[in-house]
Protein backbone atom coordinates (compact mmCIF):
# COMPACT_ATOMS: atom_id res chain seq x y z
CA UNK A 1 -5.20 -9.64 20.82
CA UNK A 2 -3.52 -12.52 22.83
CA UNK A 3 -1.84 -15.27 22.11
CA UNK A 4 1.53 -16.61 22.11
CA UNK A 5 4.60 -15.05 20.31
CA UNK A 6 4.94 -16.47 16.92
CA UNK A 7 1.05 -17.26 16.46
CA UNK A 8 -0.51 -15.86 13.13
CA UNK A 9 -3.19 -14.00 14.06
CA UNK A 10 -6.65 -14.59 11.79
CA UNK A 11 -10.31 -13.01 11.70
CA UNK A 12 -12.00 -15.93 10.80
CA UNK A 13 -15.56 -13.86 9.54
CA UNK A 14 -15.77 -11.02 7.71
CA UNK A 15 -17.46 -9.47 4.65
CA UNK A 16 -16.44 -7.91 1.23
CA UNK A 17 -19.14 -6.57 -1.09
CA UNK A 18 -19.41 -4.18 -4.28
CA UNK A 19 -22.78 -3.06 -4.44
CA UNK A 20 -22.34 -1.90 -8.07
CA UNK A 21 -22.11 -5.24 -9.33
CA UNK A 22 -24.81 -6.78 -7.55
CA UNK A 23 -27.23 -5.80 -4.98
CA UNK A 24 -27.32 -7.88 -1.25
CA UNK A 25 -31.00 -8.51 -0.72
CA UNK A 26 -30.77 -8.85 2.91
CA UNK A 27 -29.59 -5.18 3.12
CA UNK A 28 -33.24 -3.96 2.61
CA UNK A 29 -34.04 -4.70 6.70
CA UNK A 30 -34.29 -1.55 8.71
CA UNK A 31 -31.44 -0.15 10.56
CA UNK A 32 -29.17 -1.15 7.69
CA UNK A 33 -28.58 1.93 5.89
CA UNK A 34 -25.26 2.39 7.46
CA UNK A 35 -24.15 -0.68 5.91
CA UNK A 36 -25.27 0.03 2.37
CA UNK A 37 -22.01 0.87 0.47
CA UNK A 38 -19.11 -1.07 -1.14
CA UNK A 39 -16.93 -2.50 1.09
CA UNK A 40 -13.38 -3.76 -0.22
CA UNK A 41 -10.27 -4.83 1.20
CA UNK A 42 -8.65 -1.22 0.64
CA UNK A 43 -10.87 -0.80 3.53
CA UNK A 44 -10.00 -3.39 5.75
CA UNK A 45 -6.69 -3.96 5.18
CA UNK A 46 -5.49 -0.83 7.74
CA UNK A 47 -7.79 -2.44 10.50
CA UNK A 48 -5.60 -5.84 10.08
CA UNK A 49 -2.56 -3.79 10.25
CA UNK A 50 -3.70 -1.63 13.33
CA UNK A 51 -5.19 -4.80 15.79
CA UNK A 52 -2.27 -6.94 14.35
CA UNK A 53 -3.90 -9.42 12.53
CA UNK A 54 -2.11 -11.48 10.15
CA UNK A 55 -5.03 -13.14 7.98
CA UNK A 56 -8.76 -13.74 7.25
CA UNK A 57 -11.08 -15.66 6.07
CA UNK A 58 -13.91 -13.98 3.85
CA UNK A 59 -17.23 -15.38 3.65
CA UNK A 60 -19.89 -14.46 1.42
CA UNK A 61 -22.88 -12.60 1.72
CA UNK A 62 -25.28 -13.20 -1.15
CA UNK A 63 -26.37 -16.48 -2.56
CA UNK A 64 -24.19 -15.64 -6.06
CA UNK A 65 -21.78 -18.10 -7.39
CA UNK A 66 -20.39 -14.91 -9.30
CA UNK A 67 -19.75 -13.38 -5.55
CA UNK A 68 -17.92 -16.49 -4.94
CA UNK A 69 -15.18 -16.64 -7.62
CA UNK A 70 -14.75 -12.32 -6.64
CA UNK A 71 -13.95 -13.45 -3.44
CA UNK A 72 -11.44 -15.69 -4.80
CA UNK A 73 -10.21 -13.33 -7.02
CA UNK A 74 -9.37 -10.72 -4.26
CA UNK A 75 -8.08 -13.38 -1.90
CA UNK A 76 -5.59 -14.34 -4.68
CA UNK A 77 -4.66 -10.67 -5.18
CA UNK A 78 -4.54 -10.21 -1.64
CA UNK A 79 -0.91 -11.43 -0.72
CA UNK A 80 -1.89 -14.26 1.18
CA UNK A 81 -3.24 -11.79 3.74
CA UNK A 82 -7.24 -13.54 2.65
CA UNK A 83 -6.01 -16.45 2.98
CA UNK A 84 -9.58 -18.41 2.91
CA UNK A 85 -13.17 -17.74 1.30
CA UNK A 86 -16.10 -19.25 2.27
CA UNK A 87 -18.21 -18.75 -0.72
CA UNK A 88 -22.19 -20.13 -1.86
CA UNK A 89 -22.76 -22.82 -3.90
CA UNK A 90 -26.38 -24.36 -4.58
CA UNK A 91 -26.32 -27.30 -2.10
CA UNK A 92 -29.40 -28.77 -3.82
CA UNK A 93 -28.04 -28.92 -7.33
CA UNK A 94 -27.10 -32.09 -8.78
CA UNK A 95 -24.16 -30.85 -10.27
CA UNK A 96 -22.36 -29.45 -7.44
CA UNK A 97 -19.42 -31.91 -7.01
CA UNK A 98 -18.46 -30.39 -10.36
CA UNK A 99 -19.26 -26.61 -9.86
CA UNK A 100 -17.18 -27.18 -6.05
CA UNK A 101 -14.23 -28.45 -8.61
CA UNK A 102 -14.94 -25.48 -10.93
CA UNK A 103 -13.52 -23.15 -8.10
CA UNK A 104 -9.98 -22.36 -8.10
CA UNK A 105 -8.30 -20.32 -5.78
CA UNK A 106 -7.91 -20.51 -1.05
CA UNK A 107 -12.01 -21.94 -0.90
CA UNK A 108 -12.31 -23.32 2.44
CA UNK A 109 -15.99 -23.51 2.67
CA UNK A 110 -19.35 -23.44 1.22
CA UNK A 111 -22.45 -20.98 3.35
CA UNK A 112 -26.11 -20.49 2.83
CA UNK A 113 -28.33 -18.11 4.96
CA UNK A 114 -30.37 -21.01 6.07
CA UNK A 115 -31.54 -18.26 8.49
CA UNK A 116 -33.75 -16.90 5.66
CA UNK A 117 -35.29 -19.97 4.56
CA UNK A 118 -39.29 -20.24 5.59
CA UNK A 119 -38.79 -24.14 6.76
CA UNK A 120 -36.70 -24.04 10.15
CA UNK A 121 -35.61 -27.54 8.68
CA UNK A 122 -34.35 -26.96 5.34
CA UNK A 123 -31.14 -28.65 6.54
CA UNK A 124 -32.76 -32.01 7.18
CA UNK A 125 -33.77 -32.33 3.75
CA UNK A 126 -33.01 -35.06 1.55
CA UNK A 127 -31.54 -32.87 -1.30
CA UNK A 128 -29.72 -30.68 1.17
CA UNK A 129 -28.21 -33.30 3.05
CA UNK A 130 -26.52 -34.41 -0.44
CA UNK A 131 -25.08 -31.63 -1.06
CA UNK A 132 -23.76 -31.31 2.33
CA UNK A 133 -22.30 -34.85 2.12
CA UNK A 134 -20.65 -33.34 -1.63
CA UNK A 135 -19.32 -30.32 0.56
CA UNK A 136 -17.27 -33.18 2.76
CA UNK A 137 -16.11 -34.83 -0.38
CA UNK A 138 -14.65 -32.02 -1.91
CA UNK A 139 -12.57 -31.53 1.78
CA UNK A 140 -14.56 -28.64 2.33
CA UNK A 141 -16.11 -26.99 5.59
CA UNK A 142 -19.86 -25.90 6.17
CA UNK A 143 -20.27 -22.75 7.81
CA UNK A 144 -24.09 -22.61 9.34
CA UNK A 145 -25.77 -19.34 9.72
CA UNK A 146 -28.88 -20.16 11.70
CA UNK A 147 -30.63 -19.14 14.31
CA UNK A 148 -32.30 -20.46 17.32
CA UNK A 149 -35.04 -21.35 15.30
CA UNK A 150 -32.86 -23.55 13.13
CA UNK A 151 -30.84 -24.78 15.52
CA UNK A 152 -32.66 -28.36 16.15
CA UNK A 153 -31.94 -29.39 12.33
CA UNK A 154 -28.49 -28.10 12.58
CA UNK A 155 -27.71 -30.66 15.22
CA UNK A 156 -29.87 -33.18 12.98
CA UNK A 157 -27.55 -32.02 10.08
CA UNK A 158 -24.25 -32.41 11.85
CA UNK A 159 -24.94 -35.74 13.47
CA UNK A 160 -26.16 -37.58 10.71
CA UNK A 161 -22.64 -36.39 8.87
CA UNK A 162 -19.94 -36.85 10.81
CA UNK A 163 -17.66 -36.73 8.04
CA UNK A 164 -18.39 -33.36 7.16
CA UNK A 165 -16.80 -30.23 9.34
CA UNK A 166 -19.34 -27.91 10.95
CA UNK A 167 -18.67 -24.13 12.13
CA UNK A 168 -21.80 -22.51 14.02
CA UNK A 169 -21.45 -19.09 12.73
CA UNK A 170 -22.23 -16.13 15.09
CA UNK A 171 -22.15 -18.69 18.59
CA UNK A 172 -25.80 -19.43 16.64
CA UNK A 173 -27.23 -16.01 17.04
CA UNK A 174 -28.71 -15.62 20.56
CA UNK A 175 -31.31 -13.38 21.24
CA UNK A 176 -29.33 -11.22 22.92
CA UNK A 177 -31.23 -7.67 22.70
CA UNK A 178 -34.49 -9.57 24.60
CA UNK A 179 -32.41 -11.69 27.24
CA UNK A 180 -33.19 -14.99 25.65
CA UNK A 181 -31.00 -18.09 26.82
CA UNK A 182 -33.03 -20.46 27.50
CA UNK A 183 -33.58 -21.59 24.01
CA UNK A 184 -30.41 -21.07 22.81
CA UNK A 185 -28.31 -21.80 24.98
CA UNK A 186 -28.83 -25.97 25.39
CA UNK A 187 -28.84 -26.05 21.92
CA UNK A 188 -25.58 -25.03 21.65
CA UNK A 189 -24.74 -27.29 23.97
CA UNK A 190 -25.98 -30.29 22.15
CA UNK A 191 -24.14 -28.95 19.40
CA UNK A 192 -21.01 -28.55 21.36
CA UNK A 193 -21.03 -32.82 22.31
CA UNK A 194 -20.39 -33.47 18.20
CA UNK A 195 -16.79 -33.54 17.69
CA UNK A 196 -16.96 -32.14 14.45
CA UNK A 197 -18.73 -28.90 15.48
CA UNK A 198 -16.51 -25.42 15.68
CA UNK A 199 -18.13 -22.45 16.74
CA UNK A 200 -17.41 -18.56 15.58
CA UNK A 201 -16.78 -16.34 18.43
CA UNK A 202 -18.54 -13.97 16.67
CA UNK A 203 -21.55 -11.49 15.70
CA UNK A 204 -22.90 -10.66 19.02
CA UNK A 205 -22.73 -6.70 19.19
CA UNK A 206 -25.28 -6.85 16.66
CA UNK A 207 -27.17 -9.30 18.36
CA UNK A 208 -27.29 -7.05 21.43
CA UNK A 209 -29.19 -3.52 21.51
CA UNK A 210 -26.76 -2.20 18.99
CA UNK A 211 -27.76 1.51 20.50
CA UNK A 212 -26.26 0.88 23.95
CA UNK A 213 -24.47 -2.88 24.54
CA UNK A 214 -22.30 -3.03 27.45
CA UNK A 215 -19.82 -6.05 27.53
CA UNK A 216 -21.48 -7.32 30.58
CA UNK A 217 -24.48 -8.00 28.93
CA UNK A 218 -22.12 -10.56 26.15
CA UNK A 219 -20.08 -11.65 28.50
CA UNK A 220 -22.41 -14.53 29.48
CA UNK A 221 -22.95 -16.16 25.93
CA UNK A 222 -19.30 -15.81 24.45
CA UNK A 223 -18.02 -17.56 27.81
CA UNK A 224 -20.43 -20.49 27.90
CA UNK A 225 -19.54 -20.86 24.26
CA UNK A 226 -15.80 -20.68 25.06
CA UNK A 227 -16.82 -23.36 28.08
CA UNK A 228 -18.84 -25.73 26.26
CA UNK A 229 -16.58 -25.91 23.16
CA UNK A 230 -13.61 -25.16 24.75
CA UNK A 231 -10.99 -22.84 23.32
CA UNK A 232 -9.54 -25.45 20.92
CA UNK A 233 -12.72 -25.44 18.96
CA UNK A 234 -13.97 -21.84 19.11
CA UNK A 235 -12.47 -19.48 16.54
CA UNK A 236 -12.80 -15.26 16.76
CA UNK A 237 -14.29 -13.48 13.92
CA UNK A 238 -14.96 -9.44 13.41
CA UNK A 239 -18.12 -9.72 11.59
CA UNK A 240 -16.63 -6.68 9.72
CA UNK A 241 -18.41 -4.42 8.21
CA UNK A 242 -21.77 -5.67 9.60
CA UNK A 243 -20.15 -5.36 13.02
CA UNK A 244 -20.08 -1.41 12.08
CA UNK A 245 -24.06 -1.28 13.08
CA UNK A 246 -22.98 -1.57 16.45
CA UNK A 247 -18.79 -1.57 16.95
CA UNK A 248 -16.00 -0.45 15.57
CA UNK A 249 -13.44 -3.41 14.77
CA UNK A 250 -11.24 -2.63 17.86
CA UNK A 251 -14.68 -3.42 20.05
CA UNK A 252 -15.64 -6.38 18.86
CA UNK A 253 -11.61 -7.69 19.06
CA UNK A 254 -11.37 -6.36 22.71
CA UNK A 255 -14.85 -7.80 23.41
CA UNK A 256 -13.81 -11.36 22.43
CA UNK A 257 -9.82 -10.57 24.38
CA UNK A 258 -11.89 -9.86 27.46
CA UNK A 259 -14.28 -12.97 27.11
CA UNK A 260 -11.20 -15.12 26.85
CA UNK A 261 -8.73 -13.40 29.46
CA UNK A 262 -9.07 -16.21 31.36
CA UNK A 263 -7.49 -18.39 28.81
CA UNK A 264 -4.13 -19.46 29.09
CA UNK A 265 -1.34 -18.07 26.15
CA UNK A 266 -2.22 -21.38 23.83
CA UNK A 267 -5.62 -21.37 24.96
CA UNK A 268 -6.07 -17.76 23.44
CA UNK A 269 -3.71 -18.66 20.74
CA UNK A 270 -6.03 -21.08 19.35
CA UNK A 271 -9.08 -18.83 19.80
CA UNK A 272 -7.43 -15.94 18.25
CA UNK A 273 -5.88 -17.76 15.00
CA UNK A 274 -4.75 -21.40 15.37
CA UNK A 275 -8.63 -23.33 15.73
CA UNK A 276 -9.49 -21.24 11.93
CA UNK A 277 -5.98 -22.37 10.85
CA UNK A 278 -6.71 -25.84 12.19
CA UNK A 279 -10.31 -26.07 10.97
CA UNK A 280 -9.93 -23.97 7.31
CA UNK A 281 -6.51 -25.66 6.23
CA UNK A 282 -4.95 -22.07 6.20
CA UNK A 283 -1.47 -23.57 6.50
């Protein structure tokens, strides 16, 4: 993974879930079986040590505030080596500035799969948008999982809060597998002219045909995210272990090295570890 000597090297996206304490409904989709274990950090720790990567960022996976403060529990047993967790909170409860304050331990950033609500603009309403604007005033970052479908009220969200960091999870989830750009890809743009928008590098094997991707096939969307974002606000994330459905971890991190070997050492440097330290506080 490039970068220049001395830069700490973070996966900005991943996973961690113990199916015996609670079950991850979105699991139940076909082709998922694969997936449907416990995954800990036991597991991913040797995959850090093997690509060289110094720290992560874990996000959650299930809309569980109990998931949230496990995540913070194994970051803080960690060693510093999870050194962020994007958890869930309920952004429509009254009372989140106080259950945000409840939370002790490296949170970064609050997530909902907005991708699984039925109204493509549950982000423009009125009782989301306060809790987004609570997310900014506890110094927080919103991590969007959407899709192209809920793209438009993303960029409704993130303009009407400027205040409030924004990181497009996934480069938005293009519709790789069936060719689709045309959708997608001027949304991202749009998205890509707020100054407070960050984008993953991240999540596309498994938007491709996960039976037989070729990296010509990514190429495309990772570099027009790279060129409309430039490298200073793109960050690279594994995706691990949904990434597994598709790639192993050393794919997915050679993937993004080759959509950013044109990138100059800093360039890379910020893609591959300093944008999620920027953007997530990490230090």
């Amino acid at each position: 993974m490039p970068g220049p000597a001395g830069t700490r090297r973070i996966d900005a996206h991943h996973h961690l879930w113990d199916l015996g304490r609670r079950p991850q409904p979105w699991m139940s989709g076909p082709g998922l079986d694969r997936i449907a274990r416990t995954f800990d950090f036991a597991e991913l720790e040797p995959l850090l040590d093997e690509h060289g990567v110094d720290a992560t960022v874990v996000v959650q996976s299930s809309s569980s505030p109990d998931e949230t403060r496990e995540l913070l529990e194994t970051a803080a047993g960690s060693g510093g080596r999870v050194a962020g967790v994007v958890g869930w909170a309920d952004l429509t409860d009254p009372a989140l500035p106080d259950a945000l304050a409840s939370l002790t331990g490296p949170l970064v950033g609050v997530r909902h799969q907005v991708q699984d609500e039925a109204d493509p603009w549950w982000l423009a309403r009125a009782d989301v948008r306060r809790g987004l604007a609570s997310v900014a005033a506890a110094g927080l970052v919103y991590d969007l999982l959407v899709t192209p479908r809920e793209l438009p009220a993303a960029l409704g969200a993130a303009a009407a809060l400027p205040g409030l960091r924004f990181v497009l999870d996934h480069a938005g989830k293009p519709p790789i597998a069936s060719g689709g750009w045309e959708q997608w890809a001027p949304q991202v743009t749009a998205l890509a002219a707020l100054p407070n928008v960050v984008c993953k590098l991240s999540g596309l094997v498994t938007e491709a045909d996960r039976s037989g991707w070729e990296p010509a096939g990514l190429l495309p969307y990772a570099r027009h995210v790279l060129d409309v974002f430039g490298p200073g606000r793109v960050m690279f994330g594994s995706d691990w272990p949904v990434c597994t459905l598709a790639a192993s971890y050393g794919d997915v991190l050679s993937l993004a090295a080759e959509a950013a070997s044109g990138l100059s050492a800093a360039e890379s440097g910020a893609v591959f570890g300093g944008t999620a330290a920027a953007v997530y506080g990490l230090g």
